[in-house]
Every structure is written in C-alpha cells, then in structure tokens.
Protein backbone atom coordinates (compact mmCIF):
# COMPACT_ATOMS: atom_id res chain seq x y z
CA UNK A 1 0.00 0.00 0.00
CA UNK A 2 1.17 3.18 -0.48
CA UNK A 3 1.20 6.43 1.54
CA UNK A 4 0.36 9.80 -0.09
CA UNK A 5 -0.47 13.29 1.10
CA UNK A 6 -3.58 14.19 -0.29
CA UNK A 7 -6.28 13.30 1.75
CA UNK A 8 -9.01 15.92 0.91
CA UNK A 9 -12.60 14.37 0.15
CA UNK A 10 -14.79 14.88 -2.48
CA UNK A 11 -18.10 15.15 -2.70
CA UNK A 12 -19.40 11.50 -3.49
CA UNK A 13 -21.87 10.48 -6.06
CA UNK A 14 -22.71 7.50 -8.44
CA UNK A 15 -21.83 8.10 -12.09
CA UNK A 16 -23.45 7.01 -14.76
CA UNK A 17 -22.01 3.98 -16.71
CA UNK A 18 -22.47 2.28 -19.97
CA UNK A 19 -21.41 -1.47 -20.09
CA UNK A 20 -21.39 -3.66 -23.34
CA UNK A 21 -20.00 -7.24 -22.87
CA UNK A 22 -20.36 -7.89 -26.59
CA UNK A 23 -17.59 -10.11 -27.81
CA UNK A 24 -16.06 -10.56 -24.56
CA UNK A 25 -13.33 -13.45 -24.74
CA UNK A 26 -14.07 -15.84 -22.19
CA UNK A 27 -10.38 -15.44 -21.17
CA UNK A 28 -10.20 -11.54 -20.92
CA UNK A 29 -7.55 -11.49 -18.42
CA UNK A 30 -4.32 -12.12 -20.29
CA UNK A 31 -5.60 -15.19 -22.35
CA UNK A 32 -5.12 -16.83 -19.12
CA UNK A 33 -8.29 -18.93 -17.46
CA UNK A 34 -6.73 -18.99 -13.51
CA UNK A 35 -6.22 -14.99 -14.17
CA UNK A 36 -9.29 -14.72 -15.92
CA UNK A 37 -11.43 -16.47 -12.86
CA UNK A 38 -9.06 -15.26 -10.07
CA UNK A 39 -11.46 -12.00 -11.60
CA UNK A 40 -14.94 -13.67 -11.65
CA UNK A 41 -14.25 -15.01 -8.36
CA UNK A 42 -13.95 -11.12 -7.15
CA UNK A 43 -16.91 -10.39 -9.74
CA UNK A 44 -19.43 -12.61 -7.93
CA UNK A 45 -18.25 -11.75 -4.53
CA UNK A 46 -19.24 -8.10 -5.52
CA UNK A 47 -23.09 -7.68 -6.26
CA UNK A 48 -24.34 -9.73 -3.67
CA UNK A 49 -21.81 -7.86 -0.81
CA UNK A 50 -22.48 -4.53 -1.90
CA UNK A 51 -26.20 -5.08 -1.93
CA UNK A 52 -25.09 -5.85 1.88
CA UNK A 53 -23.15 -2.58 2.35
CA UNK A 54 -26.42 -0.32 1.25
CA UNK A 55 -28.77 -1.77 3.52
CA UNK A 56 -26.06 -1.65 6.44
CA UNK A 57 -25.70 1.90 5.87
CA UNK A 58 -29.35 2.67 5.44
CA UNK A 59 -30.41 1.48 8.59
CA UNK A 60 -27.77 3.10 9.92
CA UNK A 61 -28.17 6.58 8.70
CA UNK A 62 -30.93 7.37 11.39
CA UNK A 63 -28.28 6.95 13.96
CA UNK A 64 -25.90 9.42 12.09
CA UNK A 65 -25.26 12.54 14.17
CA UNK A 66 -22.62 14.15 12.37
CA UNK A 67 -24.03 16.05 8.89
CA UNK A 68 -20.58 15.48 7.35
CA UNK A 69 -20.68 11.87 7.76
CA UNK A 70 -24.36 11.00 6.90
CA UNK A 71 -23.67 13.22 3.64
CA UNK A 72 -20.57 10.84 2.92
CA UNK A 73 -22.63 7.79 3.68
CA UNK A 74 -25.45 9.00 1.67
CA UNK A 75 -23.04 9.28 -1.50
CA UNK A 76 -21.33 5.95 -0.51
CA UNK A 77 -24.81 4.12 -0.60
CA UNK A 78 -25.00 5.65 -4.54
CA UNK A 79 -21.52 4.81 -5.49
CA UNK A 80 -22.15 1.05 -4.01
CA UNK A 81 -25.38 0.45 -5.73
CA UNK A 82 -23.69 1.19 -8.77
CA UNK A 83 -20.96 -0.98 -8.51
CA UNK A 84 -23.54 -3.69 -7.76
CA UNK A 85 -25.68 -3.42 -11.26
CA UNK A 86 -22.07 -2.94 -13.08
CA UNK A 87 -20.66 -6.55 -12.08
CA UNK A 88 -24.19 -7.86 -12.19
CA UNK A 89 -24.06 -7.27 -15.96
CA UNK A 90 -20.75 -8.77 -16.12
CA UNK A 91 -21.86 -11.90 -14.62
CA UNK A 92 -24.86 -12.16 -17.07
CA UNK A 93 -23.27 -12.05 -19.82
CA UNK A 94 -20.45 -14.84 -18.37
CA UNK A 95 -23.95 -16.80 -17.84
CA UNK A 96 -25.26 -16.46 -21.16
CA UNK A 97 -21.47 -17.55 -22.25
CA UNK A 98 -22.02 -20.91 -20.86
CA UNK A 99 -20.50 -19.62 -17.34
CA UNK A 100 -22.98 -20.83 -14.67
CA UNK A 101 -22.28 -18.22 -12.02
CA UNK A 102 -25.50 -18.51 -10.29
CA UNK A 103 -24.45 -21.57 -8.31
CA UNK A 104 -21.97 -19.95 -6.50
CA UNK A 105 -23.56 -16.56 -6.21
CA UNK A 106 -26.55 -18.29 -4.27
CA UNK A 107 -24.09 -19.39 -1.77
CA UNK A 108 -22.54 -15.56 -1.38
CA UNK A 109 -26.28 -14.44 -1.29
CA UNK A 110 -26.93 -16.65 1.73
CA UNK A 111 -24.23 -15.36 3.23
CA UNK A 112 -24.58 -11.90 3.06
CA UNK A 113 -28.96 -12.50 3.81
CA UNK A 114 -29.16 -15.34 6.04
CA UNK A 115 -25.99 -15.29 8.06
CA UNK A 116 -24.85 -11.57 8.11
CA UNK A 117 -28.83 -10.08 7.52
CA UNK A 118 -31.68 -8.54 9.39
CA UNK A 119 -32.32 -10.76 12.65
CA UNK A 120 -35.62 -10.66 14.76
CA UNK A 121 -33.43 -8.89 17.68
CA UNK A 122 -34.66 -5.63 19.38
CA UNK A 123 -33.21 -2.97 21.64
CA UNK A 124 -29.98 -3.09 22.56
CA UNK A 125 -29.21 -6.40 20.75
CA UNK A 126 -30.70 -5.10 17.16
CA UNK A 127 -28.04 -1.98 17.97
CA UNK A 128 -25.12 -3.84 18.75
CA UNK A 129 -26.11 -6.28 15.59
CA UNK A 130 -26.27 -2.90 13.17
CA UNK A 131 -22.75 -2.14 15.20
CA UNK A 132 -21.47 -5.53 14.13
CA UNK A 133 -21.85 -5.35 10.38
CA UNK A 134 -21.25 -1.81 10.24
CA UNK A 135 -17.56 -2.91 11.41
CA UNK A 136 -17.42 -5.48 8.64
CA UNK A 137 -18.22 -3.03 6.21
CA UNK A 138 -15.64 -1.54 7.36
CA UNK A 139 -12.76 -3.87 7.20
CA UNK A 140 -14.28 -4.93 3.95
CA UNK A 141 -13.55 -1.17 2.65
CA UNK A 142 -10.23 -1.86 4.31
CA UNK A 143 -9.31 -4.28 1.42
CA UNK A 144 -11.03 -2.48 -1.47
CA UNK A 145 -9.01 0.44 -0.39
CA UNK A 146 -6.14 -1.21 -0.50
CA UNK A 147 -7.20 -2.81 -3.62
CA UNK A 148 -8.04 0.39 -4.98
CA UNK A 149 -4.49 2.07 -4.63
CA UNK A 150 -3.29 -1.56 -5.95
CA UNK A 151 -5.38 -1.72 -8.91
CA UNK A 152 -5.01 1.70 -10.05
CA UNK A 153 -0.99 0.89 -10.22
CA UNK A 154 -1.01 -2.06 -11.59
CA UNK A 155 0.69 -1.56 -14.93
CA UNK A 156 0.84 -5.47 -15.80
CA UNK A 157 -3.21 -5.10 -16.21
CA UNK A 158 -2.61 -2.06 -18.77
CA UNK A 159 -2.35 -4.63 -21.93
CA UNK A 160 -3.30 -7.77 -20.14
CA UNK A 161 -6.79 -7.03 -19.72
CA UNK A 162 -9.70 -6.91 -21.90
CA UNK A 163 -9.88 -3.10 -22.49
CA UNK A 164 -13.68 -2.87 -21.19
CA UNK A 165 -13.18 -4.89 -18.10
CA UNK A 166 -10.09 -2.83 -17.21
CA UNK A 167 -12.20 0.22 -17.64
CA UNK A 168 -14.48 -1.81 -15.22
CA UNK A 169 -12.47 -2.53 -12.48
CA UNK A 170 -10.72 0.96 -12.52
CA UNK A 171 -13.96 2.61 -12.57
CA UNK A 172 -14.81 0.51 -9.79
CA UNK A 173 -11.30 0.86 -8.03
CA UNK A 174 -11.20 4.82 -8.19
CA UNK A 175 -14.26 4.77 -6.18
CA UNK A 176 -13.17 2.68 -3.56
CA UNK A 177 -9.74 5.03 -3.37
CA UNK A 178 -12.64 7.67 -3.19
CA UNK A 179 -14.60 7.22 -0.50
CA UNK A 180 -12.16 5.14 1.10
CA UNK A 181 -12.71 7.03 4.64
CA UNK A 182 -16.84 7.06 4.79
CA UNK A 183 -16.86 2.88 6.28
CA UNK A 184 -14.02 3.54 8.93
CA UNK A 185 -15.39 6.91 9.85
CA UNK A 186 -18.76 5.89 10.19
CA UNK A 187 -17.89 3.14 12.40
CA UNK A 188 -15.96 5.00 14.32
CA UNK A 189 -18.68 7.58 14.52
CA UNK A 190 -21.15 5.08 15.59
CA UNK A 191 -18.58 2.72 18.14
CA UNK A 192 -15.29 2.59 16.94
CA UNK A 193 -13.86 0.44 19.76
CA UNK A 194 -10.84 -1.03 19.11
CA UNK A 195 -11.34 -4.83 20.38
CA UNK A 196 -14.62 -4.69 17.89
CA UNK A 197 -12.24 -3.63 14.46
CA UNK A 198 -9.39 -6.00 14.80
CA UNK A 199 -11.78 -9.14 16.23
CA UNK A 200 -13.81 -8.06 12.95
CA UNK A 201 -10.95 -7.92 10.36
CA UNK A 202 -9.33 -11.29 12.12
CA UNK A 203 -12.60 -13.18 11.51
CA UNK A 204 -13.25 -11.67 7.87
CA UNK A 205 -10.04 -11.65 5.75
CA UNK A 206 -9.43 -15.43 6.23
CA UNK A 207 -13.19 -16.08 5.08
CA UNK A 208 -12.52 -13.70 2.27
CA UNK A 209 -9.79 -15.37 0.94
CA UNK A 210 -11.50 -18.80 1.36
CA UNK A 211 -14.56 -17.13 -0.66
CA UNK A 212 -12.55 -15.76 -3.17
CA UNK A 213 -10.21 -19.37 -3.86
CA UNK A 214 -13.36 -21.44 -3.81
CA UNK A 215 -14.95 -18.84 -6.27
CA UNK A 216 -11.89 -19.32 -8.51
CA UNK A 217 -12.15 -23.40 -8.25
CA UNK A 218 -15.81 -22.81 -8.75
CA UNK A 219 -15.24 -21.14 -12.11
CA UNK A 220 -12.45 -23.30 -13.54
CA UNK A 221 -15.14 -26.00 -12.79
CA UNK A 222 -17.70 -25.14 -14.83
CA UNK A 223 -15.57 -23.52 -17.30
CA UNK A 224 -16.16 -25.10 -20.63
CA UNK A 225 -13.57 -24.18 -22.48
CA UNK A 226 -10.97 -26.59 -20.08
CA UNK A 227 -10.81 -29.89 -19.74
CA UNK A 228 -10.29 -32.43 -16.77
CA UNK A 229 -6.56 -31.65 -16.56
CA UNK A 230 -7.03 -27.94 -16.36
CA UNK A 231 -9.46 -27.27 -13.92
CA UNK A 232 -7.02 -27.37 -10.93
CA UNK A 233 -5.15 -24.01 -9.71
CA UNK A 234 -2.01 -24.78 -9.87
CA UNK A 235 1.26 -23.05 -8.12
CA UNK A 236 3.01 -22.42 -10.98
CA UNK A 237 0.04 -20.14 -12.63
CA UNK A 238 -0.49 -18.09 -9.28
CA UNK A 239 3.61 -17.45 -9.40
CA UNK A 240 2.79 -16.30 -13.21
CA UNK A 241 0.14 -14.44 -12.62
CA UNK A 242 2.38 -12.53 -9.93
CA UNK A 243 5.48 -12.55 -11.75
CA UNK A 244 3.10 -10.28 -14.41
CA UNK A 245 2.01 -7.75 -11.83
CA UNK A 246 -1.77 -9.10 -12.52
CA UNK A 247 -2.59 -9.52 -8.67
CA UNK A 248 -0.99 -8.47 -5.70
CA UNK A 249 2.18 -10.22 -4.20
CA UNK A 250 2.11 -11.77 -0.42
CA UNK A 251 4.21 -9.20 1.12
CA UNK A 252 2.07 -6.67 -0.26
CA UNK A 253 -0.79 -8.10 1.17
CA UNK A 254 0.72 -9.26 4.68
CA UNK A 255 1.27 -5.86 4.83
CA UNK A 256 -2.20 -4.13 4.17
CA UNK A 257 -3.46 -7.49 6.14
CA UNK A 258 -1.60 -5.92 9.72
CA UNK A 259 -2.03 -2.52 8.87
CA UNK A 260 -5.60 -2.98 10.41
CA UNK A 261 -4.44 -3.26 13.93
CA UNK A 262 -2.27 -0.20 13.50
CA UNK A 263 -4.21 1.83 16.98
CA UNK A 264 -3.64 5.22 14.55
CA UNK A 265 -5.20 3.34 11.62
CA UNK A 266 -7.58 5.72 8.92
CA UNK A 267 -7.73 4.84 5.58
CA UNK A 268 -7.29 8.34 4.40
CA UNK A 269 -3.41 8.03 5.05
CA UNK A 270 -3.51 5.54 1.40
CA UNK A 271 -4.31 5.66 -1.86
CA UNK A 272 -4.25 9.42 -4.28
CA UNK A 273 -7.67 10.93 -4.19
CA UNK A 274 -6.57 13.09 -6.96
CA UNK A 275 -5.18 9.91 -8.74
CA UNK A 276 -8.59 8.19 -8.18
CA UNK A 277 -10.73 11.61 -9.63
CA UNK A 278 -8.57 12.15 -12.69
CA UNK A 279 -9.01 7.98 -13.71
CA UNK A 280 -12.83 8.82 -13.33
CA UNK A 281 -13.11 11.86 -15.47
CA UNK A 282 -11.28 9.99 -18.24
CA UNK A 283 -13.13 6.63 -18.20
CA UNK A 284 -13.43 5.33 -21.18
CA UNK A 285 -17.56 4.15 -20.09
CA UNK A 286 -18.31 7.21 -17.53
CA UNK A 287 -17.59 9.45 -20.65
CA UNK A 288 -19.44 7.51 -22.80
CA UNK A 289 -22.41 7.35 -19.75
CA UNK A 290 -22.04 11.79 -19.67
C-alpha cells in the first residue's frame, strides 16, 4: 500500500455507466483462465456484498449525528449500488457464455442474507447487531481500499486485460480510493472500539480469501472451455500471474493485512484521491455514460 499526502474528500456520487460485454473473450484477463477467474471469483463476490453494504448503511443513517458523515454515507450508498448493477451485468453475460455463475452466487447471497442479515433482535441487541456489520463493512472497505491504490498501479493489467473490463475494475477501483474514509469513519462515529475492528478484520479476511479461492475453483469447474486436466489451480500459474504484476504479491498483502491493527489506523493516510478523480473523469464508459 502506499502512503500519499492528499487526503481531501470529495463530494461523493454514483456516475453514470455504460457497459457492453459484446464479444467478450471468455479469457479476458491475459488469455489466461486462472487470471481470468481469479477476476470472476472477485466479480461474484461483488453484487451480492455490496447489496449488503447499502442496507447496512441505510439502517444506519438514522443513527448518524454528524451532517458530514451521513452526507458521505449517503453518497457511498450511490456509489455502491452502482458498482452492484455494473458486475451484475458482467456476470450475465459470463452466464449467457455458458458460465454458470449462479451456483456460486446463491451461496454468497446466503451469506450476506441469512448469516450476516436482518435478525428478529430488538433494543440493545438489534443496535449492537447494526454495530457488528457496520464494522465489517468496514474492514471490507479496508481491502477495497487497498485494492483500490493496488489496482489503479497495476501496470501489468494495462495490456493484459480486456480493455472494457479494465475500464471496469478501474472505474470501480477509483471509487473505492474515493470514498475510502466514509466505512471507517462511520464506524468510528457510531462505536469505533478497538477490540470490535481488529476481532472483525481477524474473523473476515481469512473467510474472504476462502470465498474468493473457492470462487476461482468454482469457475475453472464449470468452465467449458478446459478440460479435466485444467481445472485445478495450480502453483506455478499463481507465481505467473504474480510474476506479471496481474494480482498483488504476499508481502504486499501481509502488509495491508496488519495494517488494520495499527491503533492510529484511517484509511485516508492511502491511496491518491486526486489519482482516483482524474481515472474517473477519463473513463473510457463514464464518458461515454455523460
């Protein structure tokens, strides 16, 4: 992760986007299926988990003291939605590729309804439950942030990708380097105890990472273009795939994994707002959404 100076906010809001899959190679990500699905797995973790991270915030907003924050959170809820619908359409057209996607996305949309959702609780206990996922929205923006600054300097992607999915994920990427701050400062407006956000980010990045590997097994699985012999991640493609500067390396991420439990921790302190603002005004599909 890396450190920069300017750490001014903007005033958030969701931008309209025009997506056309048409064409799409089934391998967009360097001709390469692991890289390619080491994607999709990310791409069906998305919709369902932002579709989380609006109704967390809307239930929280009535709670929301501070005009500053509830305007962030307000613009947050926009950007999120959006984000949502644009890897929605992604996944529909993988599915009308011969990609089965819904399989797995059924399990991520238990997840996110059943396990992490609305409870009948009351009181105190429906307040510390709202608490509870507020602070895993938060450690989740914890990871897109850092995934943000990542993606957005990740020069291997520049001619590996599919030039409509790397428009995609930068759009996407840029927004999460721009309102990196509004999850960590409204939890810390609502609770922000300490024991809470490191027990929260200990429990959730190993189940993240177990999401997003079984999502990338998932998809090799039902992948028709391999065969029997191919469907298996293998070592030597994740060192590839690194080598290339396609995905992060495991120092980098060790890294942004303990900067979490840093007691002086805010998200502000990473990632170039003004990087993240001039990507978005040149945007190949927010131009074309103007």
């Amino acid at each position: 992760m890396t450190a920069h100076t300017d750490i001014d906010k903007v005033a958030l809001a969701a931008r309209d986007m025009t997506w056309d899959w048409t064409g799409l190679p089934m391998h967009y990500f360097d001709g390469n299926p692991f890289a390619t699905h080491l994607a999709n797995g990310m791409n069906m973790l998305l919709p369902e988990g932002e579709v989380f991270f609006v109704e967390v915030f809307r239930k929280a907003l009535p709670l929301i003291k501070d005009a500053a924050v509830r305007e962030d959170v307000i613009g947050f809820i926009g950007q999120e939605a959006t984000h949502s619908a644009a890897h929605q359409s992604l996944l529909e057209y993988l599915d009308a590729e011969g990609l089965d996607t819904e399989p797995f996305v059924e399990q991520i949309r238990w997840l996110f309804t059943a396990l992490l959702g609305d409870r009948d609780l009351t009181g105190r206990k429906a307040h510390s439950w709202l608490l509870e996922r507020v602070a895993i929205v938060a450690a989740l923006e914890h990871f897109t942030s850092y995934l943000g600054d990542w993606g957005l300097n990740a020069h291997g992607w520049d001619d590996a990708l599919d030039p409509r999915v790397l428009d995609l994920f930068r759009w996407h990427l840029a927004e999460e380097v721009e309102h990196r701050h509004v999850a960590f400062d409204l939890f810390t407006h609502l609770d922000g105890r300490y024991l809470r956000r490191v027990r929260t980010w200990i429990l959730l990045a190993p189940a993240l990472t177990v999401l997003w590997v079984r999502g990338i097994r998932y998809m090799m699985s039902v992948d028709p273009a391999l065969d029997g012999g191919n469907r298996r991640i293998e070592l030597r493609s994740v060192r590839t795939v690194m080598r290339k500067g396609l995905m992060p390396g495991p120092w980098s991420l060790t890294k942004m994994f303990f900067e979490y439990f840093r007691p002086g921790y805010h998200p502000s302190e990473y990632g170039s707002t003004s990087q993240a603002v001039a990507y978005l005004a040149a945007s190949p599909a927010a131009r074309a959404g103007a």
